[in-house]
N, C-alpha and C. Protein backbone atom coordinates (compact mmCIF):
# COMPACT_ATOMS: atom_id res chain seq x y z
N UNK A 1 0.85 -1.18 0.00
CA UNK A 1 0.00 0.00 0.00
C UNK A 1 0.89 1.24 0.00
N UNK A 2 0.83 1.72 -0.88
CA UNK A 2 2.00 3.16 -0.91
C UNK A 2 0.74 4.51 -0.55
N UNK A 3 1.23 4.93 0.73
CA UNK A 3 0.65 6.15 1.19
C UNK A 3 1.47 7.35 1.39
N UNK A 4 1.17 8.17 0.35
CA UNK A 4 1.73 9.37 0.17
C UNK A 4 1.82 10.42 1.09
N UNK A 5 0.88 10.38 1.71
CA UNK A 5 1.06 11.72 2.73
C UNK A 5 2.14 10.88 3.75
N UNK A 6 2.85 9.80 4.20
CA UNK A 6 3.89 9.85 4.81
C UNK A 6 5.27 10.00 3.67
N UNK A 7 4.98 10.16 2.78
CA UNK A 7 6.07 10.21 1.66
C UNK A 7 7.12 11.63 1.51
N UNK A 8 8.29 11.69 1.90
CA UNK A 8 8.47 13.56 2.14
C UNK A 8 8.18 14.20 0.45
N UNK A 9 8.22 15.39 0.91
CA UNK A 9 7.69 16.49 -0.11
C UNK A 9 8.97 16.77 -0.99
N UNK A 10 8.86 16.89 -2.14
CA UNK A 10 10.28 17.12 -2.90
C UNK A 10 10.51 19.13 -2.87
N UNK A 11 12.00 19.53 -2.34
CA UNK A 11 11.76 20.07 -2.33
C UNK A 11 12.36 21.19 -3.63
N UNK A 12 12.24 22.24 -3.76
CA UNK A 12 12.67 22.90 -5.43
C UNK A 12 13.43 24.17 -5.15
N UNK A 13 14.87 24.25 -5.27
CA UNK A 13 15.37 25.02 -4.35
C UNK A 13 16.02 26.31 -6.46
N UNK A 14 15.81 27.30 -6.10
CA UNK A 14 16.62 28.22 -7.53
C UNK A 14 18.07 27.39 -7.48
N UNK A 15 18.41 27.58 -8.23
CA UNK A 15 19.93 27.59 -9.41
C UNK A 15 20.76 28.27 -8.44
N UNK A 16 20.71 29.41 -8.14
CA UNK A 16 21.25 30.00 -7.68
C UNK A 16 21.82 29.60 -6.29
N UNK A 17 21.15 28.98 -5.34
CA UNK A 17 20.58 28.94 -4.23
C UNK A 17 21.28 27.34 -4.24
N UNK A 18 21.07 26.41 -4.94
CA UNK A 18 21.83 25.21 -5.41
C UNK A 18 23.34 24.88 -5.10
N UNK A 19 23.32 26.11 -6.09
CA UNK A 19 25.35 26.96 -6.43
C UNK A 19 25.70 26.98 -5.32
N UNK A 20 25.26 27.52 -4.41
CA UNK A 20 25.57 28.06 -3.29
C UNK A 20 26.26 27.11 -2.15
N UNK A 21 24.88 26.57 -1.95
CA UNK A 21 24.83 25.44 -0.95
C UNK A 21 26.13 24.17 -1.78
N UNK A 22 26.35 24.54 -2.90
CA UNK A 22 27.40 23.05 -3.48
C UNK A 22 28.88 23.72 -3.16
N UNK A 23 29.09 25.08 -3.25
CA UNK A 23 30.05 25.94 -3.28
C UNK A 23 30.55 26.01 -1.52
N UNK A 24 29.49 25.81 -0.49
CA UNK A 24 29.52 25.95 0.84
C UNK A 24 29.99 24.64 1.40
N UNK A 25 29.47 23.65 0.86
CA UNK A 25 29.33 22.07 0.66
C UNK A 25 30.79 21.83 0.95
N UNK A 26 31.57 22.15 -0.34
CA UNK A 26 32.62 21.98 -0.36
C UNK A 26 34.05 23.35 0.30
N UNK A 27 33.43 23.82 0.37
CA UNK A 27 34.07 25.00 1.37
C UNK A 27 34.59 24.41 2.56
N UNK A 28 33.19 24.26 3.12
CA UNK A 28 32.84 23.66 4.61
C UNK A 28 33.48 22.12 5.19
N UNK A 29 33.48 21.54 3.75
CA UNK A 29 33.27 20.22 3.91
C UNK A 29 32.73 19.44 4.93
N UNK A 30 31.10 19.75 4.45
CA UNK A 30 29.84 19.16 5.36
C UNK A 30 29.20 19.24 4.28
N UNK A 31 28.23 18.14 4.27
CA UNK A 31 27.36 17.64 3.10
C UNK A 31 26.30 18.92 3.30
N UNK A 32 25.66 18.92 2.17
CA UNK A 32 24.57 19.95 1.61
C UNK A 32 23.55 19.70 2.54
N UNK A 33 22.96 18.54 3.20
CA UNK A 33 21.93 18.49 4.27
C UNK A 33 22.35 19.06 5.25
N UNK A 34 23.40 18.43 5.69
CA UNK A 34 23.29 19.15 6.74
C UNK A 34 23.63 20.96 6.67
N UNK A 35 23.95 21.29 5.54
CA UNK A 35 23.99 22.97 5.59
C UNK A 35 22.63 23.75 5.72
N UNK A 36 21.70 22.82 4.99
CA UNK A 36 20.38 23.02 5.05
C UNK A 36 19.77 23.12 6.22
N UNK A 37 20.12 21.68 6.93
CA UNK A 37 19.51 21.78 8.23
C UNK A 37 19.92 22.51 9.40
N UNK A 38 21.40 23.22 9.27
CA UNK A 38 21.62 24.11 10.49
C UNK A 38 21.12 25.38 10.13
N UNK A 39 21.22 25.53 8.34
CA UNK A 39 20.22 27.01 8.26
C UNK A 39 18.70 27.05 8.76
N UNK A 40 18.22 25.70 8.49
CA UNK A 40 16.54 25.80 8.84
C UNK A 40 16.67 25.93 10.12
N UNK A 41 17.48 25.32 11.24
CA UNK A 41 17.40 25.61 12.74
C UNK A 41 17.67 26.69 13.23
N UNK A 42 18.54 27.61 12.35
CA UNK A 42 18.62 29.06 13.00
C UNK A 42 17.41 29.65 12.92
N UNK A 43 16.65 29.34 11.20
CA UNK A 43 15.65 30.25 10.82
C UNK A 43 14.49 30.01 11.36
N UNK A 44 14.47 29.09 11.88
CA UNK A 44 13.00 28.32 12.96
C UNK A 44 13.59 29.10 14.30
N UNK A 45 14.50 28.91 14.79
CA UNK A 45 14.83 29.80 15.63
C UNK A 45 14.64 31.65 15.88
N UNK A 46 14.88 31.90 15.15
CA UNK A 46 14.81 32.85 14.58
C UNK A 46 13.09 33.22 14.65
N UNK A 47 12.96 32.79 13.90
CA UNK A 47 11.22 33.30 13.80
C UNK A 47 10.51 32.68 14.90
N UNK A 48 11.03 31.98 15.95
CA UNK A 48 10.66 31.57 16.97
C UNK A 48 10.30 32.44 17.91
N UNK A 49 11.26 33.38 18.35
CA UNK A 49 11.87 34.56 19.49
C UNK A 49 11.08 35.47 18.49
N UNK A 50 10.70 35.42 17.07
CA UNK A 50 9.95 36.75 16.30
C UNK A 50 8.61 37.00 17.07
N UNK A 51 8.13 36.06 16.70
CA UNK A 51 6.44 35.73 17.01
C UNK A 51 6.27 35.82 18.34
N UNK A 52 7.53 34.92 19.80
CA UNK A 52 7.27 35.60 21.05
C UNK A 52 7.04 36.43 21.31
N UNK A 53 8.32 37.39 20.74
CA UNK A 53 8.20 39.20 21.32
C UNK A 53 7.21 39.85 20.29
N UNK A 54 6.67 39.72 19.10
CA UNK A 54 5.35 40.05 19.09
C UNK A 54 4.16 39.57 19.52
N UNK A 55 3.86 38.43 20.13
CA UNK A 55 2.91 38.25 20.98
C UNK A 55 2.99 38.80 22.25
N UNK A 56 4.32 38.98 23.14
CA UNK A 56 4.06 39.54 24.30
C UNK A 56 4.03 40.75 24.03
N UNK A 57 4.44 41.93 22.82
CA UNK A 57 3.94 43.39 22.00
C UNK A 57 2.41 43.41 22.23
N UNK A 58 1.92 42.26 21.54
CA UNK A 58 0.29 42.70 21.78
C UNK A 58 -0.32 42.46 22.70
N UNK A 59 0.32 41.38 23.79
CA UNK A 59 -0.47 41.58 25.14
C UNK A 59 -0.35 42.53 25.86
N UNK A 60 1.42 43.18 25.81
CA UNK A 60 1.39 44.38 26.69
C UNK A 60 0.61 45.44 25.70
N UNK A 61 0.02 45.44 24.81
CA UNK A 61 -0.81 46.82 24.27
C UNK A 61 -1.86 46.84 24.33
N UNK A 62 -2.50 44.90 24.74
CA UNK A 62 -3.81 44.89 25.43
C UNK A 62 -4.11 45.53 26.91
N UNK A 63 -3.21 45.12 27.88
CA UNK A 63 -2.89 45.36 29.29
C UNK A 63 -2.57 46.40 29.79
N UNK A 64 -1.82 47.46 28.68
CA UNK A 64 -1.05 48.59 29.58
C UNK A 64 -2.36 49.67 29.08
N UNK A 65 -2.98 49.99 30.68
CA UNK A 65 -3.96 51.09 30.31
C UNK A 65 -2.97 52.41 30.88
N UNK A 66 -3.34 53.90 30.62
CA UNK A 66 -3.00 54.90 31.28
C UNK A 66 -3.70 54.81 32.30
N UNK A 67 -2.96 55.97 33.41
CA UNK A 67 -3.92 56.13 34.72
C UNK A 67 -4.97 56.25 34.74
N UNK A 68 -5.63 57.71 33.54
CA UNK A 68 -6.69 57.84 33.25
C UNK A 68 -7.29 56.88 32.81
N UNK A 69 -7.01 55.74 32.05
CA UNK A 69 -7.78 54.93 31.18
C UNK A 69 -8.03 53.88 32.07
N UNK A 70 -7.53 53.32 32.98
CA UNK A 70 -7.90 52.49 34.29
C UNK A 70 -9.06 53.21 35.19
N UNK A 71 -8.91 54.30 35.77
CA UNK A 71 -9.70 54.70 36.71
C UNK A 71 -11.01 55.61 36.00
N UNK A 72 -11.01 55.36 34.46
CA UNK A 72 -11.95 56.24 33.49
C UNK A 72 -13.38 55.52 34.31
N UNK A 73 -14.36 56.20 34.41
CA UNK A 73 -15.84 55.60 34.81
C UNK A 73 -16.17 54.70 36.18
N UNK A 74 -14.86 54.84 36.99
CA UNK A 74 -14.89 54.20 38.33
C UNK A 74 -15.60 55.16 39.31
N UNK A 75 -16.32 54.80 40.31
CA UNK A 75 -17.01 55.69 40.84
C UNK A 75 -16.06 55.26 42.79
N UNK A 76 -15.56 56.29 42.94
CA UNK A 76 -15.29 56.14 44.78
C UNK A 76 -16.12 56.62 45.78
């Protein structure tokens, strides 16, 4: 039974971008996966800490009232 959705996704990288990674490949001398995969871990990283500090951006812009805007319509 061949089931595709566990099958990986091929992926289609530019010419350019190819060059690169074959040119680094052998620079480095570390195979092309793994150049791939320490770039994807920075960039997951990376956009990791992005999305934190804009989510805690919009909670503190939910949360932070002014003085006035806290005590607006309170009756003592």
């Amino acid at each position: 039974m061949n089931d595709s959705s566990n099958s990986p996704r091929e992926l289609r990288l530019r010419p350019d971008i190819v060059e690169n990674l074959q040119l680094f490949s052998e620079m480095l001398k570390k195979p092309p996966e793994k150049i791939v995969e320490e770039a994807l871990e920075s960039y997951f990283d990376a956009m990791q800490k992005q999305m934190l500090e804009k989510n805690m951006m919009d909670e503190n812009a939910q949360t932070n009232l002014s003085y006035d805007e806290f005590w607006d319509g309170v009756d003592l």
